[in-house]
Protein backbone atom coordinates (compact mmCIF):
# COMPACT_ATOMS: atom_id res chain seq x y z
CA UNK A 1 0.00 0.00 0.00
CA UNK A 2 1.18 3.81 -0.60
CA UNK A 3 2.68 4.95 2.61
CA UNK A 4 0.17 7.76 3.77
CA UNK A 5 1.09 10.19 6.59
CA UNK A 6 -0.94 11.30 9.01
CA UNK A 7 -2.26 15.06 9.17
CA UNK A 8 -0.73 17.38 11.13
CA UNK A 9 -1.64 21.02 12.07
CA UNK A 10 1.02 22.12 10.33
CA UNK A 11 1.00 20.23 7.35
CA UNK A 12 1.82 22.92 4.36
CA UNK A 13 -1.71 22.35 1.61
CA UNK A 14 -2.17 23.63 -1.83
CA UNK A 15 -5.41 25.41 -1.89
CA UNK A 16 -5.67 26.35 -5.79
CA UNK A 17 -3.45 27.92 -8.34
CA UNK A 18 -3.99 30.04 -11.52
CA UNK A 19 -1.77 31.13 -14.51
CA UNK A 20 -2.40 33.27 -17.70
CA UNK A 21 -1.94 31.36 -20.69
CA UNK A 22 1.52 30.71 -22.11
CA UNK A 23 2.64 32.28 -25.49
CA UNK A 24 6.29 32.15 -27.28
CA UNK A 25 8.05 35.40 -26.49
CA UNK A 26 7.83 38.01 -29.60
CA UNK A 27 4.35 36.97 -29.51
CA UNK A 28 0.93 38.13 -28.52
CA UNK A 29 2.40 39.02 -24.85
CA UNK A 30 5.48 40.76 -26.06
CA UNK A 31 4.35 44.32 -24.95
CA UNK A 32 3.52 42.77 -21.20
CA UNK A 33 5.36 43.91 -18.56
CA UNK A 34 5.99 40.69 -15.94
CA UNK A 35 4.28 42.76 -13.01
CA UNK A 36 1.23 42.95 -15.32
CA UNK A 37 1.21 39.48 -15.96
CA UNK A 38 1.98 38.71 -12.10
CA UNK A 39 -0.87 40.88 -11.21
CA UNK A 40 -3.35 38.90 -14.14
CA UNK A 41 -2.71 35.57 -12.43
CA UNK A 42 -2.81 36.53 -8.50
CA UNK A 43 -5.98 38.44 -8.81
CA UNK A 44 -7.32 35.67 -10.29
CA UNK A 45 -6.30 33.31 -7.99
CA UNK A 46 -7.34 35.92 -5.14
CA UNK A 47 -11.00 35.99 -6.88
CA UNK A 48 -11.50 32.15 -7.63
CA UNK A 49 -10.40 31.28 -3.69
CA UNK A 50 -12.80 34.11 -2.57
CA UNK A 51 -9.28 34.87 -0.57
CA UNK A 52 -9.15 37.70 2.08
CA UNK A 53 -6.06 39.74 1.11
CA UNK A 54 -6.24 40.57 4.96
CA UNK A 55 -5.23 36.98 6.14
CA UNK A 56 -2.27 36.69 3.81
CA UNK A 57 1.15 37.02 5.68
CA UNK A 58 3.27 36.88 2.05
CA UNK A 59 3.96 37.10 -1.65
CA UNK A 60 6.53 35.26 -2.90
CA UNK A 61 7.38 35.20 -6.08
CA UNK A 62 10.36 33.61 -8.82
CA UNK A 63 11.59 35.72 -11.81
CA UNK A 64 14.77 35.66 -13.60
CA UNK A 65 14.80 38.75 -16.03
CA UNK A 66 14.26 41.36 -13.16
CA UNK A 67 12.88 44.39 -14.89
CA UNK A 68 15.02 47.39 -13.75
CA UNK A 69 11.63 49.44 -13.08
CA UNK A 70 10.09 46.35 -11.00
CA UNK A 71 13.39 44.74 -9.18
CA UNK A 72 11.97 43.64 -6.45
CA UNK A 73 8.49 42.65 -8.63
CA UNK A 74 7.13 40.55 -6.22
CA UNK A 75 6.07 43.65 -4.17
CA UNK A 76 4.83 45.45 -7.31
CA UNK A 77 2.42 42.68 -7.97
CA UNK A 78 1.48 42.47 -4.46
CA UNK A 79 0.15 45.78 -4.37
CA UNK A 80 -1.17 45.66 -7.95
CA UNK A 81 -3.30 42.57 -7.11
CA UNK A 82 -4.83 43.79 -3.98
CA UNK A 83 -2.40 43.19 -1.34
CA UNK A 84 -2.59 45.41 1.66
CA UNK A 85 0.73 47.54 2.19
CA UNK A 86 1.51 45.83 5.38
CA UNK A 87 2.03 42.72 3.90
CA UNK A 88 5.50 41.91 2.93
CA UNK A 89 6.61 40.42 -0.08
CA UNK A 90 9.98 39.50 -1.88
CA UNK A 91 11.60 38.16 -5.30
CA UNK A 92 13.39 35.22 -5.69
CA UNK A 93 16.13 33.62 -8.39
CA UNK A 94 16.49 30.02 -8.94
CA UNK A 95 16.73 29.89 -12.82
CA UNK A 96 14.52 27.74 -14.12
CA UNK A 97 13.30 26.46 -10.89
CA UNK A 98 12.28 30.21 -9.34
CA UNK A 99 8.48 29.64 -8.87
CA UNK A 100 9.29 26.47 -7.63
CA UNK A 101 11.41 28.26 -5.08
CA UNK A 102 8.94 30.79 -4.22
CA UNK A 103 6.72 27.31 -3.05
CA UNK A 104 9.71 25.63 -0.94
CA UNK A 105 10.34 29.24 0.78
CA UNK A 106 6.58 29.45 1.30
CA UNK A 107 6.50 25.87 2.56
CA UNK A 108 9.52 26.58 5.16
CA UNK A 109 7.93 29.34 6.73
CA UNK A 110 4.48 27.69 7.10
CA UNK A 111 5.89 24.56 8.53
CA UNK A 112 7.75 26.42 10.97
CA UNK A 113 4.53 28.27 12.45
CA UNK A 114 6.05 31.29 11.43
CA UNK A 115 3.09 32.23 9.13
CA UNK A 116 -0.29 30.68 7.94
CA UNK A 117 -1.30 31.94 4.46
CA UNK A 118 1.21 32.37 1.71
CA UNK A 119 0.71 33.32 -2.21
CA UNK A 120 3.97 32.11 -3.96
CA UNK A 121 4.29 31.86 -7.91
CA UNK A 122 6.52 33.18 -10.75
CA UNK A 123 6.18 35.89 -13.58
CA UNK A 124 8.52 36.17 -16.42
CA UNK A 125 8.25 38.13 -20.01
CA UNK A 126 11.34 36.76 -22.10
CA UNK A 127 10.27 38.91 -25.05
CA UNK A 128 11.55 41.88 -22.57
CA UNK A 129 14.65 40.76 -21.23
CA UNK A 130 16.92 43.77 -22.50
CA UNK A 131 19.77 43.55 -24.73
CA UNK A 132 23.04 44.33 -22.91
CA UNK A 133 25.78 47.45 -23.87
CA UNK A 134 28.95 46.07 -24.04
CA UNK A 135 31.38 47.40 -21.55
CA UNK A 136 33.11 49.74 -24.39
CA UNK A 137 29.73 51.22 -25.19
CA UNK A 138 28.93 51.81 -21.36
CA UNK A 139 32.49 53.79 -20.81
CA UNK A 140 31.95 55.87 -23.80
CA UNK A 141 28.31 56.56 -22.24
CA UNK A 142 29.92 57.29 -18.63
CA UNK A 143 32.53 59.52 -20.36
CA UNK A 144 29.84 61.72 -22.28
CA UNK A 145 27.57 62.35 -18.80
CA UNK A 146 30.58 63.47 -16.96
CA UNK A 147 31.94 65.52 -19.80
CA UNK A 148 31.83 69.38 -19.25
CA UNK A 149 33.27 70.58 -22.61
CA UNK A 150 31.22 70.97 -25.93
CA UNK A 151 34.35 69.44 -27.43
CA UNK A 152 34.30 66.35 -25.12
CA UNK A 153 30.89 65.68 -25.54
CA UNK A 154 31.39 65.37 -29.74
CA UNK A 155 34.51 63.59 -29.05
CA UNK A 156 32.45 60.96 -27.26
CA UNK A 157 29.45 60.71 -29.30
CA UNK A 158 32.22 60.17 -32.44
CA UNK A 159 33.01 56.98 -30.97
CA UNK A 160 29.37 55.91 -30.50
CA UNK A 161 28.76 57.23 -33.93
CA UNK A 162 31.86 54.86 -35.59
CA UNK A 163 31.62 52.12 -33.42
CA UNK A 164 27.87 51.72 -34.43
CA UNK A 165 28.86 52.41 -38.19
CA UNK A 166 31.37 49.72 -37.65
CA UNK A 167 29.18 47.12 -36.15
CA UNK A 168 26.56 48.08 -38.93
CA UNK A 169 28.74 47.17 -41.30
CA UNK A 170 30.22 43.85 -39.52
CA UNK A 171 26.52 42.53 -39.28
CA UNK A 172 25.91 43.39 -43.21
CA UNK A 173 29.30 41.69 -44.17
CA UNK A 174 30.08 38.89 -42.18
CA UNK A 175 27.01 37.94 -39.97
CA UNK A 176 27.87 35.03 -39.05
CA UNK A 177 31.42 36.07 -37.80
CA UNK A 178 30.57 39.92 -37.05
CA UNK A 179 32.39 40.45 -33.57
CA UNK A 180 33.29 43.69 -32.22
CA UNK A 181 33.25 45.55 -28.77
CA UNK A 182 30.21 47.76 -29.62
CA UNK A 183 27.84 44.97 -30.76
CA UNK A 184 25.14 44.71 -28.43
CA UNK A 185 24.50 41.24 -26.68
CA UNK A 186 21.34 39.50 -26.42
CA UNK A 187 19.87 39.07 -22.83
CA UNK A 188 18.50 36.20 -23.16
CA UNK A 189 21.09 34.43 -24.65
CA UNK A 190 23.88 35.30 -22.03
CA UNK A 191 21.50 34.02 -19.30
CA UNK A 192 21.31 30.80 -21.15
CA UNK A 193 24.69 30.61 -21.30
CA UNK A 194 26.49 28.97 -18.19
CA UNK A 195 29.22 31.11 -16.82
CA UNK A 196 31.76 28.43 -15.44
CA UNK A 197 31.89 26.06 -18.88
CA UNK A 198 30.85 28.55 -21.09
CA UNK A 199 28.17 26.81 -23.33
CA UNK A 200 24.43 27.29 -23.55
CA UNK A 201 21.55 25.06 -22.86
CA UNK A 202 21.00 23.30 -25.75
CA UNK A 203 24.91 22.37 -26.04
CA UNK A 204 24.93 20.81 -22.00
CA UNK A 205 21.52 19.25 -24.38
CA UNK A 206 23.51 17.81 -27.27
CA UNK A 207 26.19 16.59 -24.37
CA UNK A 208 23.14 14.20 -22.81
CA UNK A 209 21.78 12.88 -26.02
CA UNK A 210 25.36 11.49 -27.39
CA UNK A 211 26.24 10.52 -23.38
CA UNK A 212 22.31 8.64 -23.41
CA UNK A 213 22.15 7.23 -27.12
CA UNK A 214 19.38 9.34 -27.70
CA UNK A 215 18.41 9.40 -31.55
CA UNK A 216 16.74 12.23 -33.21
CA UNK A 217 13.89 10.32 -34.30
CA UNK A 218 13.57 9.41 -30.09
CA UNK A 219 13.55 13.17 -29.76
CA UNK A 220 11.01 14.07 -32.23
CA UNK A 221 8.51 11.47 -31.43
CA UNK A 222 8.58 12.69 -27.85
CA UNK A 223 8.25 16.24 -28.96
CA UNK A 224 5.13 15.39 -31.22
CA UNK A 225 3.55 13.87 -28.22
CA UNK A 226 3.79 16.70 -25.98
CA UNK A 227 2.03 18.84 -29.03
CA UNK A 228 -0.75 15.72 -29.39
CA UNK A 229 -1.22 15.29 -25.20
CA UNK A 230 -1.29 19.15 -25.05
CA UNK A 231 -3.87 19.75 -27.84
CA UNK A 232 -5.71 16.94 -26.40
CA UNK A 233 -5.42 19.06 -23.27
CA UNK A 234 -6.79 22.02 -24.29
CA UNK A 235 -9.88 20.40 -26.56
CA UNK A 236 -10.55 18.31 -22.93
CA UNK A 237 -11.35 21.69 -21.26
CA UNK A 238 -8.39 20.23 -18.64
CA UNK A 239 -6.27 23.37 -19.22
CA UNK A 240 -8.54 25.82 -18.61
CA UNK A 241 -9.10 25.02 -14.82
CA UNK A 242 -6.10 26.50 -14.52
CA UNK A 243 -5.96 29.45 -17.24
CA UNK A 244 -7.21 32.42 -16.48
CA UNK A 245 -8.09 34.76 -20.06
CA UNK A 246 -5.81 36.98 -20.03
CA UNK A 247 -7.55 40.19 -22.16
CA UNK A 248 -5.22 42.29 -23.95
CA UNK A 249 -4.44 46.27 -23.39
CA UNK A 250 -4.72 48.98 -24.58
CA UNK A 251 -8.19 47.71 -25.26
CA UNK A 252 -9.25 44.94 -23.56
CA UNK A 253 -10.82 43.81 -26.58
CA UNK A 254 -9.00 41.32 -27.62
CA UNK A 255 -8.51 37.88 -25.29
CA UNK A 256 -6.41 35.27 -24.94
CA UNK A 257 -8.12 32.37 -23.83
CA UNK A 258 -5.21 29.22 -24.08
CA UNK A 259 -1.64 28.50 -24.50
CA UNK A 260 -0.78 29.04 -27.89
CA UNK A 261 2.09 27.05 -27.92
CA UNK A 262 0.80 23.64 -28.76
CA UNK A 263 0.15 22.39 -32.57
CA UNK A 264 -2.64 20.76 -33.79
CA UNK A 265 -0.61 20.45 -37.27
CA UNK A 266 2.15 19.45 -36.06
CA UNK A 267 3.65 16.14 -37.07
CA UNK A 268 6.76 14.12 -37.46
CA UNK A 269 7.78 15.08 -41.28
CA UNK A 270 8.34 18.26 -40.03
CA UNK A 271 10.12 18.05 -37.20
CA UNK A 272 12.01 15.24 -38.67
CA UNK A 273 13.21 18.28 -41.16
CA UNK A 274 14.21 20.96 -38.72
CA UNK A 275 18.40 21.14 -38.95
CA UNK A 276 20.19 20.76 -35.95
CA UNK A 277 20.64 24.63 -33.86
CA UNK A 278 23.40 24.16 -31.44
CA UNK A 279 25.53 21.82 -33.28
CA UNK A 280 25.12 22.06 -37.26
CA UNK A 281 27.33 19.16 -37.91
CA UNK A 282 26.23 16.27 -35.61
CA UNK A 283 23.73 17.09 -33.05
CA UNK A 284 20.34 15.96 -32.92
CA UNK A 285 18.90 19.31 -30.90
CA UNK A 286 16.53 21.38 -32.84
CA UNK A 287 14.33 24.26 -32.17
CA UNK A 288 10.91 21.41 -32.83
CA UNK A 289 12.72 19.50 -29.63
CA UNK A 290 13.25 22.13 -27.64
CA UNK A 291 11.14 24.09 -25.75
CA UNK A 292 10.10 27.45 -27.02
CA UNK A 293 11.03 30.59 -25.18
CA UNK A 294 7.75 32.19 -23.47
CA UNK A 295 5.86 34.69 -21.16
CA UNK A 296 3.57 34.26 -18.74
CA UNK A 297 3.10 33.84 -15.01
CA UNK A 298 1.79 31.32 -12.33
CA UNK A 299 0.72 31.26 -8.96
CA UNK A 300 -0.61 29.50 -5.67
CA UNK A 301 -2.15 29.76 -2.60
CA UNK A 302 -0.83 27.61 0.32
CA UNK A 303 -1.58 27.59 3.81
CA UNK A 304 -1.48 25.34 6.97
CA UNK A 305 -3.97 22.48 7.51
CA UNK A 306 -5.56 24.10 10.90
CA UNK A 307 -6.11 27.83 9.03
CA UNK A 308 -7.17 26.32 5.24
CA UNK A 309 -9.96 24.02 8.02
CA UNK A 310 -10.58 27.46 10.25
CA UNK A 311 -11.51 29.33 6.94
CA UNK A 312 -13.79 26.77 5.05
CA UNK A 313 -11.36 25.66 2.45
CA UNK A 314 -10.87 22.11 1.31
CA UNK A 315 -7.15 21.75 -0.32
CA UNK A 316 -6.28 19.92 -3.25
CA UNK A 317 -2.97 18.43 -2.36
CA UNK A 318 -0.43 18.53 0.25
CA UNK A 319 3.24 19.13 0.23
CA UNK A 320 4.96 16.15 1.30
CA UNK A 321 8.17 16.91 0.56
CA UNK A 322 10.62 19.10 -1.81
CA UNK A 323 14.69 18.95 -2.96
CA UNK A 324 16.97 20.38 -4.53
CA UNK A 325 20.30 19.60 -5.59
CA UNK A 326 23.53 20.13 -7.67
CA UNK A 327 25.57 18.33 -10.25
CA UNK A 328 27.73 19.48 -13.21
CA UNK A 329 26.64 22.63 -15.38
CA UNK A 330 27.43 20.91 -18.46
CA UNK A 331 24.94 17.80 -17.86
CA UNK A 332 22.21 20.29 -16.03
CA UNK A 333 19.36 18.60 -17.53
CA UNK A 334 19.99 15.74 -15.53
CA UNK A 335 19.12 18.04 -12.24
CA UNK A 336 15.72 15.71 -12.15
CA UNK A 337 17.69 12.66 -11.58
CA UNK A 338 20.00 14.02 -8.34
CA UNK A 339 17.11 16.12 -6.78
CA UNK A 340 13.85 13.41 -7.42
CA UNK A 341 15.91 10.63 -4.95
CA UNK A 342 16.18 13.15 -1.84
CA UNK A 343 12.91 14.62 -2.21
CA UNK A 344 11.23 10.95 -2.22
CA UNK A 345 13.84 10.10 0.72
CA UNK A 346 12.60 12.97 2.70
CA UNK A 347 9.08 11.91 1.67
CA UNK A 348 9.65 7.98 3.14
CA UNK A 349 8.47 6.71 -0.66
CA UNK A 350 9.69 5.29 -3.86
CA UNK A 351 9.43 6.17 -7.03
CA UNK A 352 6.81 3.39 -7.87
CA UNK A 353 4.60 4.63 -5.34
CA UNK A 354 4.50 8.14 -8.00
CA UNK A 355 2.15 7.86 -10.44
CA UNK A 356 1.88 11.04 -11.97
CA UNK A 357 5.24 13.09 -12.92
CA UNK A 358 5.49 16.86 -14.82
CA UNK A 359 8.98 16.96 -15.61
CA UNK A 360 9.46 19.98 -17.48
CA UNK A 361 10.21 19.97 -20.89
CA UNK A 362 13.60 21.72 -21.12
CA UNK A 363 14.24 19.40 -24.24
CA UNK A 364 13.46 16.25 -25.41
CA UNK A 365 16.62 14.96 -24.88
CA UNK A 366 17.29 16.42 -21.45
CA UNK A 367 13.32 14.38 -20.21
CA UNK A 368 14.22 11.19 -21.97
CA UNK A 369 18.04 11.07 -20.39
CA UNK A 370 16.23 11.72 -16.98
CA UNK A 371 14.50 8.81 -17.16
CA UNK A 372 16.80 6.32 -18.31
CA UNK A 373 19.41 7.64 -15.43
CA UNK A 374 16.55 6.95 -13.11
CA UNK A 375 15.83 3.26 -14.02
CA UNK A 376 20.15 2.73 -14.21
CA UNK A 377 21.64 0.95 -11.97
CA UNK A 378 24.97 2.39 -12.78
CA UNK A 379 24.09 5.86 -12.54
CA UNK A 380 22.85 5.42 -9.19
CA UNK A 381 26.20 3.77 -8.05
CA UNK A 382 28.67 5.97 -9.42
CA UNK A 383 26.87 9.20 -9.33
CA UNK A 384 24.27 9.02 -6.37
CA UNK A 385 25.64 6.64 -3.71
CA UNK A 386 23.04 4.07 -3.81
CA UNK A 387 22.65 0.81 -4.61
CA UNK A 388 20.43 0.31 -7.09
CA UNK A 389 18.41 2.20 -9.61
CA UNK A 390 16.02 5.30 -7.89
CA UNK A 391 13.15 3.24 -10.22
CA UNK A 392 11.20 3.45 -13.58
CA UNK A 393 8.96 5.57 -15.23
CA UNK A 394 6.50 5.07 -18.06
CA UNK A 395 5.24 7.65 -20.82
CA UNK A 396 2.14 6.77 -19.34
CA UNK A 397 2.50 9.17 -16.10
CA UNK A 398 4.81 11.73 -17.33
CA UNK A 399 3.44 15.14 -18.93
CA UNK A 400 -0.18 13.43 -19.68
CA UNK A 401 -1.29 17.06 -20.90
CA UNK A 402 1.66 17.92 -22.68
CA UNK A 403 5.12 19.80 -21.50
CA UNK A 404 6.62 22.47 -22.18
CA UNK A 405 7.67 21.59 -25.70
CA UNK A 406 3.92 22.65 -26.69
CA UNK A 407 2.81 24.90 -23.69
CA UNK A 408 6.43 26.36 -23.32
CA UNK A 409 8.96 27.73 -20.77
CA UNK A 410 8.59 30.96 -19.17
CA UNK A 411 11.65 30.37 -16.53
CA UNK A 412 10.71 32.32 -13.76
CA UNK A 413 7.12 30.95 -13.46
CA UNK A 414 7.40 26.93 -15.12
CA UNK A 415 8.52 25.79 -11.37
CA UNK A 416 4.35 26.99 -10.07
CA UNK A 417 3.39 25.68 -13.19
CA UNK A 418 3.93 22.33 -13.04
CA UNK A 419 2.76 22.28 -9.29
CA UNK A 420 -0.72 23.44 -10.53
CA UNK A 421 -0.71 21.26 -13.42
CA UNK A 422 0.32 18.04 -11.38
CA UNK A 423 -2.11 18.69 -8.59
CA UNK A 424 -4.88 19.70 -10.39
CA UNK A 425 -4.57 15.97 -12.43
CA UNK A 426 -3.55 14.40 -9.32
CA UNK A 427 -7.08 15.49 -8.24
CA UNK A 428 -9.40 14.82 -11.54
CA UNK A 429 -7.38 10.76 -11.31
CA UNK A 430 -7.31 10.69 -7.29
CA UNK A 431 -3.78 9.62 -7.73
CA UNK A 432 -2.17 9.97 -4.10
CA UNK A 433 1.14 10.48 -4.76
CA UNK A 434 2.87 13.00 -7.54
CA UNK A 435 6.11 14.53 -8.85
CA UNK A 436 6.84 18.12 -10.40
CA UNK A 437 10.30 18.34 -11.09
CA UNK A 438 12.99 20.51 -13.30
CA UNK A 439 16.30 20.95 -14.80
CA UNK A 440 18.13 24.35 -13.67
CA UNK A 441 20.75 25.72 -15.93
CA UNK A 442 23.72 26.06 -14.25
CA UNK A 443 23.78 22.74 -12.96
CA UNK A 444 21.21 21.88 -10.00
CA UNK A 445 17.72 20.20 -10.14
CA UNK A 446 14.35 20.50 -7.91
CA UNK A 447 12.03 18.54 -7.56
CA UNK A 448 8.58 18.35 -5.00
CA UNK A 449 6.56 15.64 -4.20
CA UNK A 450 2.51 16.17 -3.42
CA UNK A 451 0.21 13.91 -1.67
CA UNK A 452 -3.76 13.93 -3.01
CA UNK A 453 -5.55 15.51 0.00
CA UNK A 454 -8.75 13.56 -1.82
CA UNK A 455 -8.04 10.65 -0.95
């Protein structure tokens, strides 16, 4: 039998969670500042849980791009959404794993005692992550503030003028090859670009899928899936207990009702003909296997057993346990496989006794290497201690509405996501036990185990 727990006063439970829909950055939510999309999700949450803003002791939420008008953003969607001024709030940054972050913090304090009612969660727009000035650029720009001749000044703006001309004409040239100290550098790719061994996500990707065997027709055919599980998803109606419409400004006429990620059209000739991104000559990564790059935001409302029974409400799942952990940046996608085995130790189960899993969809390659190093015997000897395999898991529990291959990746919120996903399913099966887990770039992986408070 599933080893149950009993309840405890302090047990941490997941009330309900919300999210706007999902769309690839450039996209229909490119002009939406994170705080806005924060503030979509939260009030809706607030609304559906009939939640007095009064009883909550604090907002925590993930986000990795960190607006420079909203740095601590948490606090600007607390107030936005309704949340009185003397509750605190604060921002946190755990990559890809930051609204799953924002839960674990919220989790700490609640099993402590120290507080009662927490909204955690994650925003992120990746269509407004800036693009950085390189340091030559930002000199030349420090130089003209603090000049105090006219002649200084046109000195200064020269060498903006020529080193622009200059990269102009690099880009027009030679793009492939066009580097120069004035180009400006793309946000978003230097924060998917780990700092210690100096390659980017989809190369630590390319690294698993020649270390695992994978085959680009094994990556494909689990990227289809997510596209047919997520469509299936969304025609189910299962989706949109968790989607709130998110209408857009200036406006207001015009909605979004779903992710617009996943493909109804998609299918395997076409992926099958997508070339290779990160390595042109033999890799097997594409941009059809990958996981798009995407806006949106997610949150949750947890609280303690003895104040979700003192105010009326009736939980959907329970926190049994959470971990993270650490292994090398370059094989990052295999974070799933170090931090799954402590969070089910520190739960008392096994990985048979899970039997429904969202493991996020960094890449095909990075999900399908997770689970073979979970059913090895070998990796668990020589890279986790134990002595035999942490156990197995079957396509038929993982991602059953689709990943985020099809529904997509907004980093700072995907860690809330998948909590709201997984316990929302956990609840429409009554499956008791369940897994949300993730990949973090720069070598670390989280994962959190929830047990059906249904049953």
């Amino acid at each position: 039998m599933p080893s149950s727990s009993p309840k405890s006063a302090r047990d941490v439970v997941l009330i309900d969670g919300s999210r706007t829909p999902f769309a690839k950055a450039g996209t229909q939510l490119k002009n939406i500042h994170p705080a806005l999309l924060g503030q979509v999700a939260l009030k809706d949450l607030i609304q559906k849980t009939n939640l007095d803003v009064n009883s909550v002791d604090e907002v925590i939420i993930g986000n990795t791009g960190n607006p420079p008008d909203s740095v601590n953003i948490s606090r600007v969607v607390a107030l936005q959404s309704g949340i009185p001024q003397k509750t605190s709030a604060y921002t946190v940054h755990r990559n890809c794993a930051s609204a799953m972050e924002s839960i674990s913090n919220g989790y700490e304090k609640i099993k402590s005692g120290t507080m009662d009612v927490v909204l955690a969660g994650g925003t992120e727009s990746m269509s407004q992550i800036p693009w950085l000035m390189p340091k030559k650029i930002q000199n030349i720009l420090d130089q003209l503030v603090s000049s105090r001749t006219t002649g200084q000044r046109l000195g200064n703006l020269w060498q903006l003028f020529r080193g622009n001309m200059k990269t102009i004409s690099e880009l027009m040239l030679t793009p492939p090859m066009a580097k120069t100290a004035f180009k400006p550098l793309n946000g978003v790719m230097e924060g998917l670009t780990d700092p210690f061994v100096g390659i980017n996500m989809g190369q630590t990707a390319e690294i698993l899928a020649k270390e695992w065997g994978l085959s680009r027709l094994e990556q494909d055919e689990f990227s289809l899936r997510s596209h047919q599980l997520a469509v299936r998803a969304q025609k189910e109606g299962k989706l949109k207990t968790e989607i709130t419409p998110f209408f857009l400004p200036p406006d207001y006429k015009e909605v979004i009702m779903e992710d617009k990620g996943p493909r109804e059209s998609q299918n395997l000739e076409a992926l099958t003909k997508l070339k290779p991104f990160f390595d042109k000559m033999t890799g097997t990564i594409t941009a059809g296997n990958s996981c798009p790059i995407t806006d949106g935001a997610a949150m949750i409302l947890m609280m303690s057993r003895e104040k979700a029974e003192s105010l009326g409400y009736k939980p959907i799942a329970r926190i049994r346990s959470y971990g993270f952990a650490g292994l090398e940046p370059e094989r990052m996608g295999l974070g799933p496989a170090y931090s799954t085995p402590l969070a089910l130790k520190r739960a008392g189960l096994s990985l048979n006794e899970i039997k429904l899993v969202e493991l996020n969809e960094a890449f095909a390659a990075q999900v399908l290497s997770c689970i073979k190093a979970l059913g090895s015997d070998e990796f668990a000897k020589n890279k986790l201690g134990l002595s035999q395999k942490v156990g197995e898991l079957s396509m038929d529990q993982i991602n059953v509405n689709g990943g985020a291959i099809a529904i997509g990746h907004p980093v700072g919120a995907t860690g809330t996501r998948l909590v709201v996903t997984l316990m929302k399913e956990m609840q429409r099966r009554q499956v008791q036990f369940g897994l949300a887990t993730l990949c973090i770039g720069g070598g670390q992986g989280g994962s959190m185990i929830l047990e059906n408070e249904g049953n």
